[in-house]
PDB file of N, CA and C in Angstrom:
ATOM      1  N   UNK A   1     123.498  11.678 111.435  1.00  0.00           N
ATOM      2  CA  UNK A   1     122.708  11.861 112.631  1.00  0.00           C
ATOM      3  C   UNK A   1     121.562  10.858 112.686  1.00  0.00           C
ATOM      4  N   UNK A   2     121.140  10.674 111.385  1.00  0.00           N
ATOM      5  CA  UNK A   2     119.701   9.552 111.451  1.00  0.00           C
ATOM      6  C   UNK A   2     120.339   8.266 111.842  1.00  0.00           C
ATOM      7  N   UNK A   3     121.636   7.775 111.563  1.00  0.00           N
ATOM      8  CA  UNK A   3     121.652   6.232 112.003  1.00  0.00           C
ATOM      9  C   UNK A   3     122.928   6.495 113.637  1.00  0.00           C
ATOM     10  N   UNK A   4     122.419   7.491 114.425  1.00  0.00           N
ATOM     11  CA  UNK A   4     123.853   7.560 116.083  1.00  0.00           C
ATOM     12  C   UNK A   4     123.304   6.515 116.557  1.00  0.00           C
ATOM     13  N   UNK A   5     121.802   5.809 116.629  1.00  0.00           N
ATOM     14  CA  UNK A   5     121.846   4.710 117.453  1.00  0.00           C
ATOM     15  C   UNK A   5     122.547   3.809 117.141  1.00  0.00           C
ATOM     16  N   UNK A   6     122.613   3.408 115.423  1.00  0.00           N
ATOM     17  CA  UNK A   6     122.989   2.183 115.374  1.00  0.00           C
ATOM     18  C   UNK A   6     124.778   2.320 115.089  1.00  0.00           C
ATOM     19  N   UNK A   7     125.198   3.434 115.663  1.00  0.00           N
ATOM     20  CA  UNK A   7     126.758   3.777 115.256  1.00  0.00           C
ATOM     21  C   UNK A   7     127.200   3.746 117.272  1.00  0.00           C
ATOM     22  N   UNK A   8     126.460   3.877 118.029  1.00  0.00           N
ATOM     23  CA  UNK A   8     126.344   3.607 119.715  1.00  0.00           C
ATOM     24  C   UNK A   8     126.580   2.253 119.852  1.00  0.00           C
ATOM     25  N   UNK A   9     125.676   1.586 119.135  1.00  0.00           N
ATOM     26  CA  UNK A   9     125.802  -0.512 119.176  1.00  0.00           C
ATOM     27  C   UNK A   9     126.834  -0.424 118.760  1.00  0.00           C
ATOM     28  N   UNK A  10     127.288   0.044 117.349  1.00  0.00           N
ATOM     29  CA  UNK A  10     128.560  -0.631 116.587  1.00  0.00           C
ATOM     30  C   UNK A  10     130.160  -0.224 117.717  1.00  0.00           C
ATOM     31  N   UNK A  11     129.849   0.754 118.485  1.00  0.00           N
ATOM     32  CA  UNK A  11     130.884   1.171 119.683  1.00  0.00           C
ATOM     33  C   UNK A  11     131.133   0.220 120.657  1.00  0.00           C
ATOM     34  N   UNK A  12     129.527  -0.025 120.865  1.00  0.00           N
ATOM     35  CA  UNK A  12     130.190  -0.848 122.067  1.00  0.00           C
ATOM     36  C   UNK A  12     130.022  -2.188 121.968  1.00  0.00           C
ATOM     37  N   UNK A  13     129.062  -2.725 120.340  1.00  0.00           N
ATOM     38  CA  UNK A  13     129.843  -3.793 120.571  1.00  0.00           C
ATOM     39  C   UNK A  13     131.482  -4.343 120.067  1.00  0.00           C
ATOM     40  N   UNK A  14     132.142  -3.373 119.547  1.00  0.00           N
ATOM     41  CA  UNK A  14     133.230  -3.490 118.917  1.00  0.00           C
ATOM     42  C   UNK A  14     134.240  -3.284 120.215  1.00  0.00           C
ATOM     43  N   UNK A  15     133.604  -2.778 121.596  1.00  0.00           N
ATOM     44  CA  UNK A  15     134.663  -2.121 122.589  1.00  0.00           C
ATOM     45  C   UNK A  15     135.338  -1.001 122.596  1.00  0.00           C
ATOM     46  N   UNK A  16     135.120   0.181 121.804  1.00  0.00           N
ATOM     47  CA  UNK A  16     135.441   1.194 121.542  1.00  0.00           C
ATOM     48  C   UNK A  16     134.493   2.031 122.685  1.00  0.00           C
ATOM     49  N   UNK A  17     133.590   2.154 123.270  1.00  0.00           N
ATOM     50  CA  UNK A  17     132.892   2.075 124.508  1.00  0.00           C
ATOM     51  C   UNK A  17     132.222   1.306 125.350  1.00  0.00           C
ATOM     52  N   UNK A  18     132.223   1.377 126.620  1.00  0.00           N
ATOM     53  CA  UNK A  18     131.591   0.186 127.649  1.00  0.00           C
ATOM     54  C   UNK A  18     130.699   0.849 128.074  1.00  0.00           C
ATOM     55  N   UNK A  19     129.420  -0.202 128.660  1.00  0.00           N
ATOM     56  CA  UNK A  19     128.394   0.443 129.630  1.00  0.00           C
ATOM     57  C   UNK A  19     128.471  -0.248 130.928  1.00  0.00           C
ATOM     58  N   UNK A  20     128.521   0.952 131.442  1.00  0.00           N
ATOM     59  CA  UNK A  20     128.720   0.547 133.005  1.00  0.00           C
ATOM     60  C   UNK A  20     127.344   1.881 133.985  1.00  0.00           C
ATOM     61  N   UNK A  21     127.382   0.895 134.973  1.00  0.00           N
ATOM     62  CA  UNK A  21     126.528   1.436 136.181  1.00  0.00           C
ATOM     63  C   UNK A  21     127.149   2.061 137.279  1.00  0.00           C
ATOM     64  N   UNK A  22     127.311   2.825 138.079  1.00  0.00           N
ATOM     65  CA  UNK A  22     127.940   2.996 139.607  1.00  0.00           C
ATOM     66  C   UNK A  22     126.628   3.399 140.372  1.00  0.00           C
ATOM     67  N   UNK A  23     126.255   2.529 141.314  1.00  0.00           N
ATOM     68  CA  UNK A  23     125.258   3.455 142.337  1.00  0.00           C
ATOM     69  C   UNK A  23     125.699   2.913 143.933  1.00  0.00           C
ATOM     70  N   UNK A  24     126.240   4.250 144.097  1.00  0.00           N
ATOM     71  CA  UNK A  24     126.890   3.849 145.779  1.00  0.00           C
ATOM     72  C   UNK A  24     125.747   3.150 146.881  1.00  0.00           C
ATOM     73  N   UNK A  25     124.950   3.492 146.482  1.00  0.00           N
ATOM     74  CA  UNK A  25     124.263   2.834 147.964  1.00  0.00           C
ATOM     75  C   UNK A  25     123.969   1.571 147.407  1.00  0.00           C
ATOM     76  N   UNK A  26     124.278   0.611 146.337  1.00  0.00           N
ATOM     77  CA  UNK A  26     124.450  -0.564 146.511  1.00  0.00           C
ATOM     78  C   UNK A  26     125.523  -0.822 147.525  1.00  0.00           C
ATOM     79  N   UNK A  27     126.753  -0.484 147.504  1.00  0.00           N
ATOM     80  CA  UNK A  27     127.734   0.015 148.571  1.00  0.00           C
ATOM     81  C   UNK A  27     127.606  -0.220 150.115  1.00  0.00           C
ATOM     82  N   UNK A  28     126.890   0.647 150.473  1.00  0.00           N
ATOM     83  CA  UNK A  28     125.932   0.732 151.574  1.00  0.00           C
ATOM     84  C   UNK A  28     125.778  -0.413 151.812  1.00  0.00           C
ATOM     85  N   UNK A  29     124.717  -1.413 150.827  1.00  0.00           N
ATOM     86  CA  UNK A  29     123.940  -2.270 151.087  1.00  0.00           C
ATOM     87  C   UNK A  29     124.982  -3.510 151.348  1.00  0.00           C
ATOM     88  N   UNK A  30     126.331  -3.305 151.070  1.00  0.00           N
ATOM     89  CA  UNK A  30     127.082  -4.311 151.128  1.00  0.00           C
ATOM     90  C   UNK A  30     127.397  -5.592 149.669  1.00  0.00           C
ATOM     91  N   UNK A  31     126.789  -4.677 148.566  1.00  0.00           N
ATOM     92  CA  UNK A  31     126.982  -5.136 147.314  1.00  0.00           C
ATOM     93  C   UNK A  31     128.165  -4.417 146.770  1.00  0.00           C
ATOM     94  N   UNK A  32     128.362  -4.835 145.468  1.00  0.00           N
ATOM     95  CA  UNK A  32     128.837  -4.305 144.736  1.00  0.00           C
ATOM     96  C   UNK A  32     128.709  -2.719 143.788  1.00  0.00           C
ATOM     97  N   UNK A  33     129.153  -1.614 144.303  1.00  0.00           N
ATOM     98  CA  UNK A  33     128.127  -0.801 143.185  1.00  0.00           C
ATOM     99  C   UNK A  33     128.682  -0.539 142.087  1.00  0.00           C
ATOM    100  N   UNK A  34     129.911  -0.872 141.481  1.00  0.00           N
ATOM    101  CA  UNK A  34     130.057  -0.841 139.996  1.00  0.00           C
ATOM    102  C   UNK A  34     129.403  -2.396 138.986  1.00  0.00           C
ATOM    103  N   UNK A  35     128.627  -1.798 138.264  1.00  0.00           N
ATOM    104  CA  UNK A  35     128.006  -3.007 137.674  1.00  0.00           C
ATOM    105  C   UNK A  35     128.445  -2.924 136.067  1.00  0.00           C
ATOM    106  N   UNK A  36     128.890  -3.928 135.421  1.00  0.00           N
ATOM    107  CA  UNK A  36     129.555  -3.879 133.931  1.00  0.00           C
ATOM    108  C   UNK A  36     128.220  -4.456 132.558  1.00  0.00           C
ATOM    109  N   UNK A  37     127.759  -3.406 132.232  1.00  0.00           N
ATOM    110  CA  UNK A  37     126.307  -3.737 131.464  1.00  0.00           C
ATOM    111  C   UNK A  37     127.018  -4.466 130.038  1.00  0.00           C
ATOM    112  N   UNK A  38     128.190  -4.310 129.525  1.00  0.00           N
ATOM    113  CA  UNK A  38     128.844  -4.267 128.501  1.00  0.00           C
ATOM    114  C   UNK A  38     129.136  -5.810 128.032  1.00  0.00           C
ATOM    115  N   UNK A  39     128.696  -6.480 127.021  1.00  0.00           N
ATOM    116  CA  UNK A  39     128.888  -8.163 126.583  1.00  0.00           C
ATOM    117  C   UNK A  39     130.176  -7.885 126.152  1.00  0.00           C
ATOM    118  N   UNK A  40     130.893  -9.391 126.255  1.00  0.00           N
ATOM    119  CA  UNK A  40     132.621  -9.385 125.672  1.00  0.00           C
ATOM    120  C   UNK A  40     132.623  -8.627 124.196  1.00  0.00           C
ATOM    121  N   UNK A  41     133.127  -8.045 124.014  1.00  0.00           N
ATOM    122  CA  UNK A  41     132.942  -7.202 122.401  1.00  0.00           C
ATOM    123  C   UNK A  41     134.188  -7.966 121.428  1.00  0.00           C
ATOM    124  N   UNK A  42     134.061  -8.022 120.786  1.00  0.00           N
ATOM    125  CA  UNK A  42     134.301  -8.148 118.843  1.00  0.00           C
ATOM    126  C   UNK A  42     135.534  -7.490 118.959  1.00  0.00           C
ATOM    127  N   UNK A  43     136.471  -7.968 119.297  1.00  0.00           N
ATOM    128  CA  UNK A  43     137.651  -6.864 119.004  1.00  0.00           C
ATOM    129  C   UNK A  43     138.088  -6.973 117.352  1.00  0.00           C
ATOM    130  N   UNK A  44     137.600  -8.304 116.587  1.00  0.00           N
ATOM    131  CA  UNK A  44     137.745  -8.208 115.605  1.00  0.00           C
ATOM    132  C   UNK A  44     137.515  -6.833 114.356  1.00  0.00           C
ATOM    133  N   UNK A  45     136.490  -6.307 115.069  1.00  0.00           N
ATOM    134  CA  UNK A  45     135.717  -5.036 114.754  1.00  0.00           C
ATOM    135  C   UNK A  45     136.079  -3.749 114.794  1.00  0.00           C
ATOM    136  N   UNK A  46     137.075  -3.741 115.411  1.00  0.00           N
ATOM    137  CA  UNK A  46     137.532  -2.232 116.419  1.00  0.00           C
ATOM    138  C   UNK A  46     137.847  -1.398 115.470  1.00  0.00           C
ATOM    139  N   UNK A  47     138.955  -2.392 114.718  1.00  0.00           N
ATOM    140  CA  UNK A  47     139.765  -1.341 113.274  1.00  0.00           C
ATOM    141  C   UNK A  47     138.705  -0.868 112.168  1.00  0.00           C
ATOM    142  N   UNK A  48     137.548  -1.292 111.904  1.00  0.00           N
ATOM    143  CA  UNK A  48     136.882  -1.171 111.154  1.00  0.00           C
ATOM    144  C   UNK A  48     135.995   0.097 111.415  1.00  0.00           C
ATOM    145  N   UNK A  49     135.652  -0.097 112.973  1.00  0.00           N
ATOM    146  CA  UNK A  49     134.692   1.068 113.687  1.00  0.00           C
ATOM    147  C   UNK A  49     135.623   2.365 113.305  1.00  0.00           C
ATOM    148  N   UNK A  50     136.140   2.148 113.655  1.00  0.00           N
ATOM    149  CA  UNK A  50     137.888   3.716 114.080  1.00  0.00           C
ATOM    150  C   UNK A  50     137.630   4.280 112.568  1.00  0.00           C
ATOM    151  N   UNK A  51     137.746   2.973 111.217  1.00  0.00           N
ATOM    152  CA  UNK A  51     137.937   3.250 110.346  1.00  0.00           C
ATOM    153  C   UNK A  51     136.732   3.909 109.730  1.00  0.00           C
ATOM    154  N   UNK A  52     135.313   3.895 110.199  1.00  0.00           N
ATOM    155  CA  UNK A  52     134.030   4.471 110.236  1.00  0.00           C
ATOM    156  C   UNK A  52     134.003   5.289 110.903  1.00  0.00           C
ATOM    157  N   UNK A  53     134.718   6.229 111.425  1.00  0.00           N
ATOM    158  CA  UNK A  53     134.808   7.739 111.645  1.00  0.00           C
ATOM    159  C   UNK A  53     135.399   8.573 111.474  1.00  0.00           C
ATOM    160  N   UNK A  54     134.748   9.663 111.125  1.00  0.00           N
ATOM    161  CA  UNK A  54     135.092  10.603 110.356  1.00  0.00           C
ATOM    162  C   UNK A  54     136.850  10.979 110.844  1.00  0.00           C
ATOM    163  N   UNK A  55     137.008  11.525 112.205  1.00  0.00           N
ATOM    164  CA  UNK A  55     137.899  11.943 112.732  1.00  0.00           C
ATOM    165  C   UNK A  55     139.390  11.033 112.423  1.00  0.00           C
ATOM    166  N   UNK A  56     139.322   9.334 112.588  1.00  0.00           N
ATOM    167  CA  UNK A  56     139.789   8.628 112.604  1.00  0.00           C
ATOM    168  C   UNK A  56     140.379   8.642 111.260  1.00  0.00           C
ATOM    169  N   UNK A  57     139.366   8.502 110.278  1.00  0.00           N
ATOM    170  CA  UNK A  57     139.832   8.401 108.372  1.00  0.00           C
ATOM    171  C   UNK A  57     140.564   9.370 108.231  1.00  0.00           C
ATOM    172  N   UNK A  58     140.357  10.958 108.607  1.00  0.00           N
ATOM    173  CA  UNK A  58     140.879  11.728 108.426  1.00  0.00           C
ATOM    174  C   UNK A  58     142.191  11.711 108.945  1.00  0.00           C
ATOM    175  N   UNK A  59     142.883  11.339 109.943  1.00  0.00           N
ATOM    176  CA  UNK A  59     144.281  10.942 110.628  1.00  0.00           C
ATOM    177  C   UNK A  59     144.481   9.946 109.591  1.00  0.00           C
ATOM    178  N   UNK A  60     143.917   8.923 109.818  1.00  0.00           N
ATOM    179  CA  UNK A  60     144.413   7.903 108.198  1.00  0.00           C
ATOM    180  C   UNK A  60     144.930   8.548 107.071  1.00  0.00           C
ATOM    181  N   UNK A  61     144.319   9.662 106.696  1.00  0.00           N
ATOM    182  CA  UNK A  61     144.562  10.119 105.145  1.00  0.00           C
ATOM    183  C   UNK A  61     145.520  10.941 105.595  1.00  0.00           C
ATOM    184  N   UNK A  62     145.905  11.255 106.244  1.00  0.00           N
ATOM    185  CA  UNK A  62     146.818  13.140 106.390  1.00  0.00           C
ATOM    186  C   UNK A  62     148.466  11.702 106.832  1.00  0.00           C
ATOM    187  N   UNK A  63     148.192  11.212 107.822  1.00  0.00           N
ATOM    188  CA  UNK A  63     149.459  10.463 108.328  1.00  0.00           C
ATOM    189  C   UNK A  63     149.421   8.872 108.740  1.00  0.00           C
ATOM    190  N   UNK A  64     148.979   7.953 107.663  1.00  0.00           N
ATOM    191  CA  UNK A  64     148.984   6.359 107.163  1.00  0.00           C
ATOM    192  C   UNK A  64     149.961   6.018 108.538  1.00  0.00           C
ATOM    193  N   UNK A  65     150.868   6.217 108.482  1.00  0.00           N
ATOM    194  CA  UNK A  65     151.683   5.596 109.288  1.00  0.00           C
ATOM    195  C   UNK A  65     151.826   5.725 111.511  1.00  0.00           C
ATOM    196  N   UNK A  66     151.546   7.179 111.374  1.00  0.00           N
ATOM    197  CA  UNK A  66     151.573   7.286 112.758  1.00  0.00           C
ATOM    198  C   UNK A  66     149.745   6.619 113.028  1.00  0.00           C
ATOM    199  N   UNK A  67     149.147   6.989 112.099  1.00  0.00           N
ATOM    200  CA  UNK A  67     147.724   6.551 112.655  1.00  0.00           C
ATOM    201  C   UNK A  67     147.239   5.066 112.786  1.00  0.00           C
ATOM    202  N   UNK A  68     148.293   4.182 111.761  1.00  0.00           N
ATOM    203  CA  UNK A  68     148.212   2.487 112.589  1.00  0.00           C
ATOM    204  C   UNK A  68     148.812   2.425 113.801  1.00  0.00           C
ATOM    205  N   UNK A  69     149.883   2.926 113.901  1.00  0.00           N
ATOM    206  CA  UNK A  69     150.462   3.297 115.363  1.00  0.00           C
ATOM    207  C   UNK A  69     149.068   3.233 116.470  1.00  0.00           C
ATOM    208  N   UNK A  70     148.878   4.611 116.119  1.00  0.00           N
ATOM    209  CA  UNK A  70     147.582   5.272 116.849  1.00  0.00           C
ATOM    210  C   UNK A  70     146.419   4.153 117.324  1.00  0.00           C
ATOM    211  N   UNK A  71     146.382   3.452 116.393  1.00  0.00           N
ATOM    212  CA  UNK A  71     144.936   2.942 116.096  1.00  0.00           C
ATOM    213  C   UNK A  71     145.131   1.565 116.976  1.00  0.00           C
ATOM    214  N   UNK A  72     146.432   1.074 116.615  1.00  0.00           N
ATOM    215  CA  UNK A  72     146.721   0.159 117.860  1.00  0.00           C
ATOM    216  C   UNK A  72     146.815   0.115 118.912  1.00  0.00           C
ATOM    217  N   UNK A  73     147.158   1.408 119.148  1.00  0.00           N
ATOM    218  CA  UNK A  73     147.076   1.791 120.974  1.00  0.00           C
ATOM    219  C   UNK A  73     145.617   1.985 121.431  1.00  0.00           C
ATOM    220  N   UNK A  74     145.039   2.743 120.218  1.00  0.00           N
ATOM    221  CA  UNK A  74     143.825   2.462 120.981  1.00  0.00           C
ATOM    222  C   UNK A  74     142.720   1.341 121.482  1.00  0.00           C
ATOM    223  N   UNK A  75     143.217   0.185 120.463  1.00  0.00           N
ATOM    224  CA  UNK A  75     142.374  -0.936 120.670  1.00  0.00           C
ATOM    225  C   UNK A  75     143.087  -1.446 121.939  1.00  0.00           C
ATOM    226  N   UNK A  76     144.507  -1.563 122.128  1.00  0.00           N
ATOM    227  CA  UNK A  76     145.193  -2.184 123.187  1.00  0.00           C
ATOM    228  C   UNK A  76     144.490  -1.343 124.532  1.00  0.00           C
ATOM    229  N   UNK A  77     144.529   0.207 124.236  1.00  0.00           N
ATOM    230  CA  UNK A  77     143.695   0.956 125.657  1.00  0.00           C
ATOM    231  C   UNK A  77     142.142   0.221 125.706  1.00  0.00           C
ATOM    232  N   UNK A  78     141.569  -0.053 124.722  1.00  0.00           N
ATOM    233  CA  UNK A  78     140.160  -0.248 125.298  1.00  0.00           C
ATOM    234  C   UNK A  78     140.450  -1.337 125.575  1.00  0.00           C
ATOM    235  N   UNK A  79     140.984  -2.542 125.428  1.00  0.00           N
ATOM    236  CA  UNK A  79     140.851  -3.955 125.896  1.00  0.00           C
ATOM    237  C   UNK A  79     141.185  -4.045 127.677  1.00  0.00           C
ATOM    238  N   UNK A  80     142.370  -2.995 127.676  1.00  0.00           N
ATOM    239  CA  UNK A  80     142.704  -2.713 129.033  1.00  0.00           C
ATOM    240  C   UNK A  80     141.241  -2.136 129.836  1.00  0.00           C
ATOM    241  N   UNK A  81     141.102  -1.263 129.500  1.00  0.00           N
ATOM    242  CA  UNK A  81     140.113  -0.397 130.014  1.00  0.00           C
ATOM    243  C   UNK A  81     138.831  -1.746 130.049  1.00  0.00           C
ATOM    244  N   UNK A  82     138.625  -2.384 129.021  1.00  0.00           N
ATOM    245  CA  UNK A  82     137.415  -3.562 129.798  1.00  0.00           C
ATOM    246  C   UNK A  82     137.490  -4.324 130.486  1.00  0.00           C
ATOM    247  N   UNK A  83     138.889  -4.908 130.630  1.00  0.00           N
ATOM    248  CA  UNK A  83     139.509  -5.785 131.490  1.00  0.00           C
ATOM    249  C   UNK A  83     139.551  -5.398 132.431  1.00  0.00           C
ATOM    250  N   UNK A  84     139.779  -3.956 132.417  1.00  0.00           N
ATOM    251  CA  UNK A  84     139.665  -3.292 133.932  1.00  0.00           C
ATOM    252  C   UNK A  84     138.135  -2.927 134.840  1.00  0.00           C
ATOM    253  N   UNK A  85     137.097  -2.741 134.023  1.00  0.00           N
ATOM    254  CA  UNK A  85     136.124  -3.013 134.283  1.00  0.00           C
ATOM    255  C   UNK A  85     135.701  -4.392 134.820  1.00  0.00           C
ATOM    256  N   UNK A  86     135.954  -5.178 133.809  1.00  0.00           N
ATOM    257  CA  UNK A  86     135.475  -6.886 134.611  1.00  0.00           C
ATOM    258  C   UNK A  86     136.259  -6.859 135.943  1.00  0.00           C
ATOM    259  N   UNK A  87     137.344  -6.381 135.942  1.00  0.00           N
ATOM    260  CA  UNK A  87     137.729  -6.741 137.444  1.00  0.00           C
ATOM    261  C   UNK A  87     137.149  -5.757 138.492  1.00  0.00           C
ATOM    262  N   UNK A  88     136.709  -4.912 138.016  1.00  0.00           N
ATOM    263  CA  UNK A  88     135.512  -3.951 138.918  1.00  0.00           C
ATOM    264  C   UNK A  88     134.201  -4.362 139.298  1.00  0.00           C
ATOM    265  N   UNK A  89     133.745  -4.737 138.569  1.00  0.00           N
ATOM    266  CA  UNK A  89     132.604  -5.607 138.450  1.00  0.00           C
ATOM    267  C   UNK A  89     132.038  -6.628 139.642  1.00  0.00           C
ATOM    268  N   UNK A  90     133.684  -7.565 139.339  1.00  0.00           N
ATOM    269  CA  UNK A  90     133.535  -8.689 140.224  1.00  0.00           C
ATOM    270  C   UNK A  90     134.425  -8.757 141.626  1.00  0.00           C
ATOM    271  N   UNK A  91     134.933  -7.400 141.875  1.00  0.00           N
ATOM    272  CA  UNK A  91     135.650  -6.740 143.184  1.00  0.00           C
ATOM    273  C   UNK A  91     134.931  -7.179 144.604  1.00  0.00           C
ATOM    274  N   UNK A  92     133.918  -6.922 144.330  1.00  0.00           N
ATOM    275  CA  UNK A  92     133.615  -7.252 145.845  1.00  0.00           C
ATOM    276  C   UNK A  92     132.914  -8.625 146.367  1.00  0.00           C
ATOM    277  N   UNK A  93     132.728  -9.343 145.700  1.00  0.00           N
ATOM    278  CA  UNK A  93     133.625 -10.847 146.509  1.00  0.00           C
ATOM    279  C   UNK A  93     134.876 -11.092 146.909  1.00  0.00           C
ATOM    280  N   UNK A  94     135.541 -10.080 146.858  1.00  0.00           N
ATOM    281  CA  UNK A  94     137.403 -10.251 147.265  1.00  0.00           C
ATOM    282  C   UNK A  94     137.066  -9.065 147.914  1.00  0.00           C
ATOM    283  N   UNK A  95     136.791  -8.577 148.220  1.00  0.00           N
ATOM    284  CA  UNK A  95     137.393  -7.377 149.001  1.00  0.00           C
ATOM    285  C   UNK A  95     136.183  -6.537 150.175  1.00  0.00           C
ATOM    286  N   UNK A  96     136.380  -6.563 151.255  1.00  0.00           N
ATOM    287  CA  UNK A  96     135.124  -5.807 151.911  1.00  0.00           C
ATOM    288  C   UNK A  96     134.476  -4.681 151.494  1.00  0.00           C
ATOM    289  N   UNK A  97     133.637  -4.099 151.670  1.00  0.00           N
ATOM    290  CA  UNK A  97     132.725  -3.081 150.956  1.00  0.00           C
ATOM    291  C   UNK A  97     133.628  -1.545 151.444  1.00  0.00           C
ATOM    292  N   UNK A  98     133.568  -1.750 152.847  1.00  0.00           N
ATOM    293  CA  UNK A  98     134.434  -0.432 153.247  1.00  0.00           C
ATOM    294  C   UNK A  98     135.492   0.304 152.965  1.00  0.00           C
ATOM    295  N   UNK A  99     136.518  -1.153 151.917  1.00  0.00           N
ATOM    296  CA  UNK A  99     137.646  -0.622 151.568  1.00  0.00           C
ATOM    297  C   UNK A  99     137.499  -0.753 150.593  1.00  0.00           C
ATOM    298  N   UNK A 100     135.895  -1.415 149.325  1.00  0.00           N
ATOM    299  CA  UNK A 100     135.294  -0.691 148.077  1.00  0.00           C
ATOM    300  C   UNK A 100     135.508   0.330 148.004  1.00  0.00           C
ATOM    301  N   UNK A 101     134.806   0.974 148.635  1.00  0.00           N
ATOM    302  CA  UNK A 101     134.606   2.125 148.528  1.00  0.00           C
ATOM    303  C   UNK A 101     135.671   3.227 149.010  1.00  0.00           C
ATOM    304  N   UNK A 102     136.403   2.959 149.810  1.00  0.00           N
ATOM    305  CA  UNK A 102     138.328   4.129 149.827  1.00  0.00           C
ATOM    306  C   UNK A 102     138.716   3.730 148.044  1.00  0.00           C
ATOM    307  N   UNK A 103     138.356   2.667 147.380  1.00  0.00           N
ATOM    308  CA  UNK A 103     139.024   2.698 146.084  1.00  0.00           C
ATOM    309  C   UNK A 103     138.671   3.352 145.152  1.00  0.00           C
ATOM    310  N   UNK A 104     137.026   3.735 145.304  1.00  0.00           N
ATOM    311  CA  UNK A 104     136.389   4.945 144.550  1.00  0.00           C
ATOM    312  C   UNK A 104     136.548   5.920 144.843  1.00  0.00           C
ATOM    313  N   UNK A 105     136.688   6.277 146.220  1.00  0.00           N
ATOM    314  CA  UNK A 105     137.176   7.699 146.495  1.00  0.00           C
ATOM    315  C   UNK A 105     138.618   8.469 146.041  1.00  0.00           C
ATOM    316  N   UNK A 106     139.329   7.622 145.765  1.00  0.00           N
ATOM    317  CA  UNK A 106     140.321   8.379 145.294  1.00  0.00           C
ATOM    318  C   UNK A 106     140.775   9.286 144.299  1.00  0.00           C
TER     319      UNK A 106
END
């Protein structure tokens, strides 16, 4: 519990979490309102983070084999998942605000 801040950095800069913004009435204003706070992350790092938690080691130790499985999908989901962010990010220079926003509503 004494070191969650510095286990929050090691998340996101490894990409295991992103920081992101949404405030609709940028929207409104004819901006963008998803904003991507998150620097390109370390994917070099990812296996190591996973491997620094508790939950994670423990799947390691009980089942070695399905949990590299595991562990790969998850780095492949977060890379997706940021990639999918950057293209959120930078959405509305391509696309009008009005039909921004039908894409959040769904």
């Amino acid at each position: 519990m004494g070191k969650s801040e510095e286990e929050m950095d090691r998340a996101v800069a490894t990409g295991y979490w992103q920081l992101y913004r949404y405030n609709p009435i940028n929207g409104k204003e004819g901006k963008n309102p998803f904003t991507l706070d998150s620097k390109e992350p370390e994917w070099s790092g990812f296996q190591d983070f996973l491997a620094g938690e508790v939950r994670y080691s423990s799947l390691q130790k009980m089942f070695p084999e399905e949990a590299d499985e595991l562990f790969k999908a998850a780095e492949d989901n977060a890379k997706w998942r940021y990639n999918h962010y950057k293209r959120l990010a930078g959405m509305i220079t391509k696309i009008k605000s009005n039909i921004f926003i039908i894409l959040f509503d769904y």
